[in-house]
Protein backbone atom coordinates (compact mmCIF):
# COMPACT_ATOMS: atom_id res chain seq x y z
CA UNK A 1 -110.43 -84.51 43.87
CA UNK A 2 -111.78 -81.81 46.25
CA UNK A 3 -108.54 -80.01 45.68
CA UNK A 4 -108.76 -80.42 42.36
CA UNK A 5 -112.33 -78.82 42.04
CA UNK A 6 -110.91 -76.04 44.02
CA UNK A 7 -108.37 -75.40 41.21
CA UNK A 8 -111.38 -75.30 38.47
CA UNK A 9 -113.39 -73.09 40.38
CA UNK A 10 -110.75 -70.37 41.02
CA UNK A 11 -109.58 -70.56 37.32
CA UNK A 12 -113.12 -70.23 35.95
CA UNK A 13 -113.75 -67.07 38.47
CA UNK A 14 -110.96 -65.96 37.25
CA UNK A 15 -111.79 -66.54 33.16
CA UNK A 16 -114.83 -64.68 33.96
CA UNK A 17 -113.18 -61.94 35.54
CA UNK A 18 -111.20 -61.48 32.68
CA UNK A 19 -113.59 -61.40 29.82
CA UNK A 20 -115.74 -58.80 31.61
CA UNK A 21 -115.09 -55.61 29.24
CA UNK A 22 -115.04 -53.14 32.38
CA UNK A 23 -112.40 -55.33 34.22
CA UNK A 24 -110.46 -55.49 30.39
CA UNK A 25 -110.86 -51.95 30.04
CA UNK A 26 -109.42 -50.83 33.55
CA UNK A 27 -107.13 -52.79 32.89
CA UNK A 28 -105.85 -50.95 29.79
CA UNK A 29 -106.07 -47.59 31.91
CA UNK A 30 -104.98 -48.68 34.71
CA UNK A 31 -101.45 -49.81 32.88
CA UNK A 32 -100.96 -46.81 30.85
CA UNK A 33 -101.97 -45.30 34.18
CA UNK A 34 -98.93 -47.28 35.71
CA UNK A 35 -96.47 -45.72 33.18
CA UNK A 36 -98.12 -42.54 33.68
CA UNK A 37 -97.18 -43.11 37.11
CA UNK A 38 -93.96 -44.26 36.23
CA UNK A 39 -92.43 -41.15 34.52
CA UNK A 40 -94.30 -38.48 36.21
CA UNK A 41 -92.53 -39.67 39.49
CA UNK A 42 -88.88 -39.12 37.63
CA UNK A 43 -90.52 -35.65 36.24
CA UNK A 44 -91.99 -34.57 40.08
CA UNK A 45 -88.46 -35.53 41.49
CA UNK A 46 -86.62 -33.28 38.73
CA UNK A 47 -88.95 -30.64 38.55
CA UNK A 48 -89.27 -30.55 42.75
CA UNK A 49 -85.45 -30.02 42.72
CA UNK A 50 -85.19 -27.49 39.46
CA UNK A 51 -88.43 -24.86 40.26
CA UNK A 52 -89.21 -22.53 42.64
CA UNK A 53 -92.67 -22.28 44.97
CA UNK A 54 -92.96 -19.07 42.64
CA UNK A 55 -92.48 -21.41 39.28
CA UNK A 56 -94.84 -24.17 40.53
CA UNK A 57 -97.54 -21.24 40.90
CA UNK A 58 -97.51 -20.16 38.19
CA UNK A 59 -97.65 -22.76 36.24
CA UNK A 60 -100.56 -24.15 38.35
CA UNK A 61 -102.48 -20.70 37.48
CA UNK A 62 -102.22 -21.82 33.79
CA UNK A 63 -102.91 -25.09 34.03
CA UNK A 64 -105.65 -24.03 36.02
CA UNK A 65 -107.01 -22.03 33.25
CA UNK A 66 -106.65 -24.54 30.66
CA UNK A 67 -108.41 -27.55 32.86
CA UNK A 68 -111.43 -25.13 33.16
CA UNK A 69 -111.98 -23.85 30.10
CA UNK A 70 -111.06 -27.56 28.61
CA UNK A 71 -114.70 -28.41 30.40
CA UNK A 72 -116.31 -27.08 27.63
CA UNK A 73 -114.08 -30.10 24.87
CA UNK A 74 -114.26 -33.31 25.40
CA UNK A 75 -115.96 -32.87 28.66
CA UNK A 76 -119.29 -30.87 27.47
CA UNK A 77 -121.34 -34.07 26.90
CA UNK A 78 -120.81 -34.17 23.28
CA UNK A 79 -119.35 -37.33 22.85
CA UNK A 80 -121.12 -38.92 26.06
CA UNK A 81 -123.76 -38.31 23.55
CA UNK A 82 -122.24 -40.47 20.26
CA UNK A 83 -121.57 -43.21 23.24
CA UNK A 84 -125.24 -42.78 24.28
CA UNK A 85 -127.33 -42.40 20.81
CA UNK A 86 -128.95 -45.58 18.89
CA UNK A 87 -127.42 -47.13 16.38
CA UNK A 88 -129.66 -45.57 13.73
CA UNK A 89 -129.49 -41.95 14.93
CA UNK A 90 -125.38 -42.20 15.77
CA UNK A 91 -123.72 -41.60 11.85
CA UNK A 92 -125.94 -38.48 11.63
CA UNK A 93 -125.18 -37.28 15.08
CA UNK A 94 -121.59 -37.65 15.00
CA UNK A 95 -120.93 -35.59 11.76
CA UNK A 96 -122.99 -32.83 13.81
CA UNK A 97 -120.96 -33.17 16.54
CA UNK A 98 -117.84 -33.04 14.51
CA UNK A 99 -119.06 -29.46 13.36
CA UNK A 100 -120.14 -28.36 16.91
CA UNK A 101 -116.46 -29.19 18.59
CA UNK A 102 -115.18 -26.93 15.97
CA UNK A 103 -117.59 -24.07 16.79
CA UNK A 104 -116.61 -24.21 20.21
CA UNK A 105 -113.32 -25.12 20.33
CA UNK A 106 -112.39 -22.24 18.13
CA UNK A 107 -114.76 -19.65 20.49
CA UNK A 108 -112.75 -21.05 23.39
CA UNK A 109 -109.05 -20.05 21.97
CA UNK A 110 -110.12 -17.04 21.45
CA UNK A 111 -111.95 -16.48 24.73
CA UNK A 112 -108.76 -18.00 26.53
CA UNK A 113 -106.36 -15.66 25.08
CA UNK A 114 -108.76 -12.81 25.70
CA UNK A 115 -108.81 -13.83 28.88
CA UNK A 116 -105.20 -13.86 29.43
CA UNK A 117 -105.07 -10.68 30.03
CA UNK A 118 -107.63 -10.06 33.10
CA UNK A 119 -106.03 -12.92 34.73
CA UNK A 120 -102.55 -11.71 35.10
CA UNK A 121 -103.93 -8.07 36.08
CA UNK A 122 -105.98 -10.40 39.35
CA UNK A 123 -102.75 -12.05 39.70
CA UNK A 124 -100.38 -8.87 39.68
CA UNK A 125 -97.90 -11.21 37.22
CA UNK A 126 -98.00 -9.94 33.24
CA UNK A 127 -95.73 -13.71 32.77
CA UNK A 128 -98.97 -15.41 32.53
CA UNK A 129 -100.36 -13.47 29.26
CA UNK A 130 -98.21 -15.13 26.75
CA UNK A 131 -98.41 -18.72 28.27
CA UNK A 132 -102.29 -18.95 28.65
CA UNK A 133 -102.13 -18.29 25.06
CA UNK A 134 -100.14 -20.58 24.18
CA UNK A 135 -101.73 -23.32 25.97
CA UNK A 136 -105.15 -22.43 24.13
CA UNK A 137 -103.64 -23.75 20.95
CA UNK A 138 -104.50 -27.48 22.58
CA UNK A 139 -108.60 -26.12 21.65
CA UNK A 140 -107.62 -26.05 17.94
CA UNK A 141 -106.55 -30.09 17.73
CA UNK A 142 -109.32 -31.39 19.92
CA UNK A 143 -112.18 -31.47 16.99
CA UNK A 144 -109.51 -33.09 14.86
CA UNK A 145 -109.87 -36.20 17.10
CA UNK A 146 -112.61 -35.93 19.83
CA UNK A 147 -115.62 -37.49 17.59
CA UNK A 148 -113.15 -40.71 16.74
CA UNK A 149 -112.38 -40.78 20.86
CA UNK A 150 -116.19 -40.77 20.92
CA UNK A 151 -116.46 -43.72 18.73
CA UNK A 152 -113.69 -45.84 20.14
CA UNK A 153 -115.40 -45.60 23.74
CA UNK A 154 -118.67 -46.27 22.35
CA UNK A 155 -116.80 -49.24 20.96
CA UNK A 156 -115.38 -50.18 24.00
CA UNK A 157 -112.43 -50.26 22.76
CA UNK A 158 -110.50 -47.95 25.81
CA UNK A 159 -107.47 -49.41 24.91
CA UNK A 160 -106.97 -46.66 22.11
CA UNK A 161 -107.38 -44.43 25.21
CA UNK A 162 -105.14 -46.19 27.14
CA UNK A 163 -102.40 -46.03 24.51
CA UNK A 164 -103.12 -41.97 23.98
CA UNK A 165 -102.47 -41.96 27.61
CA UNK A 166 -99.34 -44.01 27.73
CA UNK A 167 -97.60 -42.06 24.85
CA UNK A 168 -98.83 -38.41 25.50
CA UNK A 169 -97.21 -39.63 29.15
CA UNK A 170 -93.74 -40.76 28.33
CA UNK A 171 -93.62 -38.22 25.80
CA UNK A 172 -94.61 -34.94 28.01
CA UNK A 173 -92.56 -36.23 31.14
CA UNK A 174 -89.68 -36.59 28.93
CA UNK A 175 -90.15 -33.06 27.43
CA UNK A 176 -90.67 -31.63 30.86
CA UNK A 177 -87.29 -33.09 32.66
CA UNK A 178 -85.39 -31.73 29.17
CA UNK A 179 -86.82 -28.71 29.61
CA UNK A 180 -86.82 -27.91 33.23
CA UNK A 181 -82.72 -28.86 33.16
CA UNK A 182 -82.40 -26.24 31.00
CA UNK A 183 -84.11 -23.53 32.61
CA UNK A 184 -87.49 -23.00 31.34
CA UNK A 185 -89.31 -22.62 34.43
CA UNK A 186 -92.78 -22.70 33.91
CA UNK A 187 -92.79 -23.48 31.01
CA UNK A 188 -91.65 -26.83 31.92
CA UNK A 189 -94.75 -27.28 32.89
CA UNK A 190 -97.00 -25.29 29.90
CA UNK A 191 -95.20 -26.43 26.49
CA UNK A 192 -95.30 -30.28 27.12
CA UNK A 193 -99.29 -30.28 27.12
CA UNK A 194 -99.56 -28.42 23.60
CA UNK A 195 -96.77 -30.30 22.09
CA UNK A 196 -97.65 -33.87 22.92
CA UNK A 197 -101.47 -33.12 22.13
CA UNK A 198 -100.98 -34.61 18.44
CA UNK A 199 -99.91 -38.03 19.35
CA UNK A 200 -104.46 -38.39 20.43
CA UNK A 201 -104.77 -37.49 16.39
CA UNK A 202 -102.64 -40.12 15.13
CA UNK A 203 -103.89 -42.79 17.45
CA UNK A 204 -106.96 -42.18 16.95
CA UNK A 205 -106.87 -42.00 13.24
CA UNK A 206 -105.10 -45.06 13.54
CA UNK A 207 -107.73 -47.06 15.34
CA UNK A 208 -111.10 -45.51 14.23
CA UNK A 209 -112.56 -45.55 10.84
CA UNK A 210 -115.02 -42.77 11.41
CA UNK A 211 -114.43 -39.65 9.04
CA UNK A 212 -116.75 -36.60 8.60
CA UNK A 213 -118.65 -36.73 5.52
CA UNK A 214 -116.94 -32.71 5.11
CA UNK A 215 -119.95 -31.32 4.22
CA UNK A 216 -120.89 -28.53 7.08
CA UNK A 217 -123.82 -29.87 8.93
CA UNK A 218 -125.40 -29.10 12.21
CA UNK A 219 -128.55 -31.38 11.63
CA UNK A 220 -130.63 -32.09 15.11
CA UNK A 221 -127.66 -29.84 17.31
CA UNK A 222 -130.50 -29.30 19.76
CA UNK A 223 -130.78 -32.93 20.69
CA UNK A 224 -126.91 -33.07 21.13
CA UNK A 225 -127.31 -29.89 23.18
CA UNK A 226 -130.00 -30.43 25.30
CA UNK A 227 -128.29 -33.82 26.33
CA UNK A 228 -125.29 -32.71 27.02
CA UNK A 229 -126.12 -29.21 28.78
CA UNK A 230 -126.84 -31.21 31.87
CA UNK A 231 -123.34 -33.05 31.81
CA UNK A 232 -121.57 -29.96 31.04
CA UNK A 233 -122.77 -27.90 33.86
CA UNK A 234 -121.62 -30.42 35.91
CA UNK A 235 -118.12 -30.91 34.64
CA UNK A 236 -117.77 -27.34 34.84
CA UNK A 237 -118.92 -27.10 38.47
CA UNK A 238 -116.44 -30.03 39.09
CA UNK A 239 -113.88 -28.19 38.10
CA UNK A 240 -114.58 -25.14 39.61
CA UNK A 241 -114.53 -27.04 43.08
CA UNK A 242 -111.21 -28.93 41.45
CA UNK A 243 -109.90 -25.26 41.24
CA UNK A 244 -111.23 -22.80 43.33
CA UNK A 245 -108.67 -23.78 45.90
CA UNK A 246 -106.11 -23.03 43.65
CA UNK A 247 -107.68 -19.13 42.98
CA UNK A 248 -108.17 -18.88 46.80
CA UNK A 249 -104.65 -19.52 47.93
CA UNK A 250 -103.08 -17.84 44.38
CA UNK A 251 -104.76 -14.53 45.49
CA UNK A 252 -104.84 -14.04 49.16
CA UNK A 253 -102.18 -16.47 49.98
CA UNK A 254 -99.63 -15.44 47.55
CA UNK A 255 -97.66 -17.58 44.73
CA UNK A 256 -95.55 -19.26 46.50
CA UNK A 257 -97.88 -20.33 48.97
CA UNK A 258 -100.32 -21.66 46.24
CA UNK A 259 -96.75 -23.49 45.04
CA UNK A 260 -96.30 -25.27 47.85
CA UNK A 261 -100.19 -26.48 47.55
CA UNK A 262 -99.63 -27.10 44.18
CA UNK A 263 -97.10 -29.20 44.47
CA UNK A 264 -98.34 -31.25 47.49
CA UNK A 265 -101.96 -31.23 45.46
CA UNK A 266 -99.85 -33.51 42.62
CA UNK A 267 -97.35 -35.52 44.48
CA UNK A 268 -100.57 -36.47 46.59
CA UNK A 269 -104.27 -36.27 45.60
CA UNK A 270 -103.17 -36.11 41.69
CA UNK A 271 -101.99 -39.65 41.91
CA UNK A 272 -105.22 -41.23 43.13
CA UNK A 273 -107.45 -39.06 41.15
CA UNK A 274 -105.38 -39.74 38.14
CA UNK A 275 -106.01 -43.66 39.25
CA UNK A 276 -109.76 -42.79 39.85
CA UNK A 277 -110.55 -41.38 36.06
CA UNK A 278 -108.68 -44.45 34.83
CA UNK A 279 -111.37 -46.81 36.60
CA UNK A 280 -114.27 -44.38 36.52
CA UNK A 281 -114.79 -43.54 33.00
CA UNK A 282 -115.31 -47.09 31.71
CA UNK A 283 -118.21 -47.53 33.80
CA UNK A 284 -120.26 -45.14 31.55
CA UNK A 285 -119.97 -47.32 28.22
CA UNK A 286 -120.17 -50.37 30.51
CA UNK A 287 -123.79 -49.24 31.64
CA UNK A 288 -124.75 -47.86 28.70
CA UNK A 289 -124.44 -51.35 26.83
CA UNK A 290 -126.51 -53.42 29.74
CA UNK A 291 -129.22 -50.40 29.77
CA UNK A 292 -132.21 -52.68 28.39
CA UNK A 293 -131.41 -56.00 30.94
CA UNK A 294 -132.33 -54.34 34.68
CA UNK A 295 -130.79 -57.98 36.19
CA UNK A 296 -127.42 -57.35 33.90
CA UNK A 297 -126.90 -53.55 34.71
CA UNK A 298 -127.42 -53.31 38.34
CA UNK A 299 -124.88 -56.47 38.57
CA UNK A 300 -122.66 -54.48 35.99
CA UNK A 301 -123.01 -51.23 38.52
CA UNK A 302 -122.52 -53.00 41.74
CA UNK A 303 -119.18 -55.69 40.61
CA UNK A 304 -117.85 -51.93 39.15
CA UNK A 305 -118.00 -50.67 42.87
CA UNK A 306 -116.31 -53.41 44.32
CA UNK A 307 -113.85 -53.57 42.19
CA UNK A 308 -112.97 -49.73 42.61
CA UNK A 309 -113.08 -50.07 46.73
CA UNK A 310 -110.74 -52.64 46.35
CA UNK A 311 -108.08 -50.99 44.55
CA UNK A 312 -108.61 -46.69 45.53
CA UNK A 313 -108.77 -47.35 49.59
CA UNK A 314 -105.94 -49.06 50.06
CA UNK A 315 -103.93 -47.10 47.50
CA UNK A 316 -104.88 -43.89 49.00
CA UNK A 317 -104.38 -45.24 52.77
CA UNK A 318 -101.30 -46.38 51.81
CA UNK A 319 -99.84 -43.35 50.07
CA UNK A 320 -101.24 -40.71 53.15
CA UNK A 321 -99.42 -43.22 55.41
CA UNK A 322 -96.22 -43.06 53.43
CA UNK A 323 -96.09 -39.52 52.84
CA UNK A 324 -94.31 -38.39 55.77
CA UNK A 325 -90.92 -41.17 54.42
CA UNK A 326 -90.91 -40.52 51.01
CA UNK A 327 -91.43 -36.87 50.34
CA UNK A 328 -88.46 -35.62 51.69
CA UNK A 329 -86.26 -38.61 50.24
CA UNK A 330 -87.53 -38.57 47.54
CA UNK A 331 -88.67 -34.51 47.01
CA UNK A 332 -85.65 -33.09 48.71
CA UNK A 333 -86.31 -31.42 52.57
CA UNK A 334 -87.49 -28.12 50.87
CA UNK A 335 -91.13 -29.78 50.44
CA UNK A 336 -91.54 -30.70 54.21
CA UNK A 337 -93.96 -28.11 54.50
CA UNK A 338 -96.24 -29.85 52.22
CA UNK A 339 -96.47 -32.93 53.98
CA UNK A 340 -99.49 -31.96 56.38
CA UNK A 341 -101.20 -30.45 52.91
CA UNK A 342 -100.55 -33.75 51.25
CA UNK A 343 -101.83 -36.19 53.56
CA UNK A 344 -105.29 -34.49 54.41
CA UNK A 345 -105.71 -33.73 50.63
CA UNK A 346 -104.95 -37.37 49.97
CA UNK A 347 -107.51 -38.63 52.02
CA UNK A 348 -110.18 -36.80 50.15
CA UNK A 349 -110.01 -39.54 47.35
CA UNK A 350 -111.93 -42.00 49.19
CA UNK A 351 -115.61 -41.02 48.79
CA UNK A 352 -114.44 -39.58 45.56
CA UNK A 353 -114.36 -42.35 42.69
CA UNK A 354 -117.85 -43.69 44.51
CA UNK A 355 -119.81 -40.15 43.51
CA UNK A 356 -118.23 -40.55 40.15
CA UNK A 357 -120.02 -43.80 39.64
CA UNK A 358 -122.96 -42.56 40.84
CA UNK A 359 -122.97 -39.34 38.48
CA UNK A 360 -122.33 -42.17 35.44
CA UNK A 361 -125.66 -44.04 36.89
CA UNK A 362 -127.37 -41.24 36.64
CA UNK A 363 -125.77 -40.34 32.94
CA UNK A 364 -126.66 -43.44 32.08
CA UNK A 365 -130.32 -43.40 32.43
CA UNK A 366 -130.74 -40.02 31.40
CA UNK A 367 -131.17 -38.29 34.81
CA UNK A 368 -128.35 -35.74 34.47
CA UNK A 369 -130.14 -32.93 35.77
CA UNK A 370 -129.68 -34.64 39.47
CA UNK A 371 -126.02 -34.36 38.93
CA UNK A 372 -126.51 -30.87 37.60
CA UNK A 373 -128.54 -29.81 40.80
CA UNK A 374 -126.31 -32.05 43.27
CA UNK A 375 -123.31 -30.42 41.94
CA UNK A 376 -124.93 -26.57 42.60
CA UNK A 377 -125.60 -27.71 46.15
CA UNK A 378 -121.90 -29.47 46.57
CA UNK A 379 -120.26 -26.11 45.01
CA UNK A 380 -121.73 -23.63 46.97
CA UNK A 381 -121.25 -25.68 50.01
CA UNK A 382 -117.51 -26.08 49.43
CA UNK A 383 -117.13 -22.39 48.56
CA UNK A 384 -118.41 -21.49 51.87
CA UNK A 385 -115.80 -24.14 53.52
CA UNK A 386 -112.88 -22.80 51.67
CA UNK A 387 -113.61 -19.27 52.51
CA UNK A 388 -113.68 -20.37 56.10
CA UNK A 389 -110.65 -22.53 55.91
CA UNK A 390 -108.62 -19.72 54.41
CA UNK A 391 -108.59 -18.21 58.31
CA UNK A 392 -105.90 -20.97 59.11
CA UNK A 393 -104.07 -20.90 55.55
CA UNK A 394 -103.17 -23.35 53.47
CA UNK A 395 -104.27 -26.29 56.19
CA UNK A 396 -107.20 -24.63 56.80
CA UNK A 397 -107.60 -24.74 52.75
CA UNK A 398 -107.09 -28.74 52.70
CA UNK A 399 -108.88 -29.30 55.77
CA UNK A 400 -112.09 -27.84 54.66
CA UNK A 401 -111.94 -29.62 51.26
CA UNK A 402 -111.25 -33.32 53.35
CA UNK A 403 -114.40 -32.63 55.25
CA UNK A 404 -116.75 -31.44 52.57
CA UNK A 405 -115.76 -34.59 50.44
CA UNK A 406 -116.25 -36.82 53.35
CA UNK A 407 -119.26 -35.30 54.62
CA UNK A 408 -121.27 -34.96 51.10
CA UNK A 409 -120.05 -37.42 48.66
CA UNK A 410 -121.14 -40.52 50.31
CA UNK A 411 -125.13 -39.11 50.78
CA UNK A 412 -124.76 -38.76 47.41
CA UNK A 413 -123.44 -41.78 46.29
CA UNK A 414 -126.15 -43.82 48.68
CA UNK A 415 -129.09 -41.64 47.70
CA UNK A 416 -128.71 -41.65 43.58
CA UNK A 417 -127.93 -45.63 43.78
CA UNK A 418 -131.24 -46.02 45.22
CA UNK A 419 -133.04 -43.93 43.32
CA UNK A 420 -132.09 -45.08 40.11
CA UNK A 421 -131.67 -48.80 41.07
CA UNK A 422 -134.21 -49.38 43.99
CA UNK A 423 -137.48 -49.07 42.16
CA UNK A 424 -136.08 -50.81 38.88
CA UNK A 425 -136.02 -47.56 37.11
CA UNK A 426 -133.47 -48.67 34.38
């Protein structure tokens, strides 16, 4: 009998589990995350034993380009704001919002390519003109489907994420191996971003219903714009501190240097951030639904926590501890260098995913000027520790961005959970 009870209560803890849309969610990311994980590691193996330090660098100077200027897409707090709005205000909102991505995503090809050129004349390499240009062309097919990805999170429905994820995955790993056997070089690592791009149009075209009324409207643009000028600012600070390593070692280091980070930045740290993002961004929709019930959000916020501890620290213990075994088996011995690189980069994901959740908190209830102000602090703080790690190289470089992570992010995290939870602010 008592055994029997035991049995019920296990299988109705886990039934509950289960139907909680966060958990559901995750775990749509977190298995398109899995095949993500799956072909990238056959892509990292072929493209570790096919490029050159001088290849990996300068490919990450491009991507590095892109993943800034991208800030300003999907990330500007346009769409946070179709997942945030009231059901009566969303229809008019979105068709506004539909019209603004195409404003700026058009600006921000033509900035990009501009740009091109004043970047390869810091770098000393004229090779990265024609490739930053290229990569731009992703701005012109993000309005085409961002406002439908806005709906389907509001909707909950991250599965139509999760498949985006899964497909642009297989495809671009695939393209990558084909084209790094024969002998593209860098570009093995440019052309499979712009060419898989199209499979997020068709998915989510597929799964979303929402179409813009085509009539050219930017109705109330100041309410989407003063929402989401806060988020922005702090994406793009993000990923200036995501980056600014990268432009540190690139320039005073040299190329192949910032290769070798490069590389030991993805077979490491990109891993576990890539796992973050796939448990982090679900909390925002998940809060926003529970915002009216106090009780039902701060449960929502806290389970979320304890479900990411569970799964980040021992993933990221575990990979830092393995690194030393399987980067040269796997890698080939020319990476060995990278290994010290790896493991202290690595352990900077800890304290990492728990900021993230607080920054959504703080989204959440409207209170993204703390994140906006946090993140000025945090930047300026770790631009001052990079330029003093640069005295001991590319160490010295991952070492100072281990202890500015570990020193900050967890004030942070503690002080914005009690401020927005504490007092019953929601």
């Amino acid at each position: 009998m008592l055994i029997s009870k035991v049995r019920q209560k296990i299988f109705n803890k886990i039934s509950y589990q289960l139907s909680n849309q966060f958990i559901r969610n995750i775990g749509w990311l977190g298995g398109a995350e899995l095949i993500n994980r799956v072909f990238r590691l056959g892509t990292t193996v072929v493209l570790a034993r096919t490029l050159s330090p001088q290849d990996y660098g300068l490919a990450a100077i491009v991507l590095t380009t892109q993943d800034i200027t991208n800030v300003f897409t999907l990330n500007s707090g346009i769409g946070n704001k179709i997942i945030h709005a009231d059901e009566k205000d969303v229809e008019s909102l979105a068709n506004t919002a539909y019209w603004l991505n195409w404003i700026i995503c058009s600006a921000l090809f033509t900035l990009q390519c501009i740009a091109a050129f004043p970047i390869a004349l810091f770098y000393n390499e004229q090779k990265l003109i024609l490739p930053i240009c290229i990569v731009g062309l992703i701005y012109l097919m993000i309005p085409i489907f961002s406002t439908q990805n806005a709906f389907n999170n509001r909707e909950n429905k991250l599965k139509v994420t999760a498949i985006c994820n899964a497909l642009q995955s297989m495809t671009a790993n695939i393209a990558a191996i084909s084209f790094a056997l024969f002998g593209f070089g860098m570009w093995s690592l440019v052309l499979p971003a712009v060419l898989t791009t199209p499979i997020w149009i068709v998915v989510n075209y597929k799964y979303q219903s929402w179409r813009p009324s085509g009539e050219f409207s930017l109705h109330r643009w100041q309410e989407i714009v003063k929402y989401g000028k806060d988020i922005l600012g702090s994406e793009m600070l993000d990923k200036v501190r995501a980056n600014l390593d990268y432009f540190l070692i690139g320039r005073f280091l040299g190329v192949e240097a910032l290769g070798l980070y490069f590389f030991a930045f993805n077979a490491g740290l990109g891993i576990s951030l890539n796992v973050i993002n796939a448990m982090v961004w679900p909390l925002f929709p998940h809060l926003c639904a529970a915002r009216q019930d106090s009780v039902q959000f701060k449960n929502r916020y806290f389970g979320s926590l304890r479900t990411i501890a569970l799964v980040i620290v021992p993933l990221v213990l575990l990979q830092s501890s393995l690194a030393p075994f399987y980067v040269p088996i796997v890698f080939s011995s020319k990476w060995v260098g990278a290994i010290p690189i790896l493991v202290i980069i690595c352990l900077s994901a800890i304290p990492r995913p728990f900021a993230a959740a607080a920054a959504m908190l703080l989204q959440a209830v409207d209170k993204g000027w703390i994140n906006l102000c946090w993140s000025m602090t945090f930047t300026l703080v770790f631009a001052i520790s990079l330029l003093i790690g640069m005295q001991w190289g590319s160490i010295g470089v991952a070492t100072a961005v281990l202890i500015t992570h570990a020193g900050a992010m967890p004030i942070f995290s503690i002080w914005a959970t009690r401020y927005v939870l504490a007092k019953e602010r929601v």
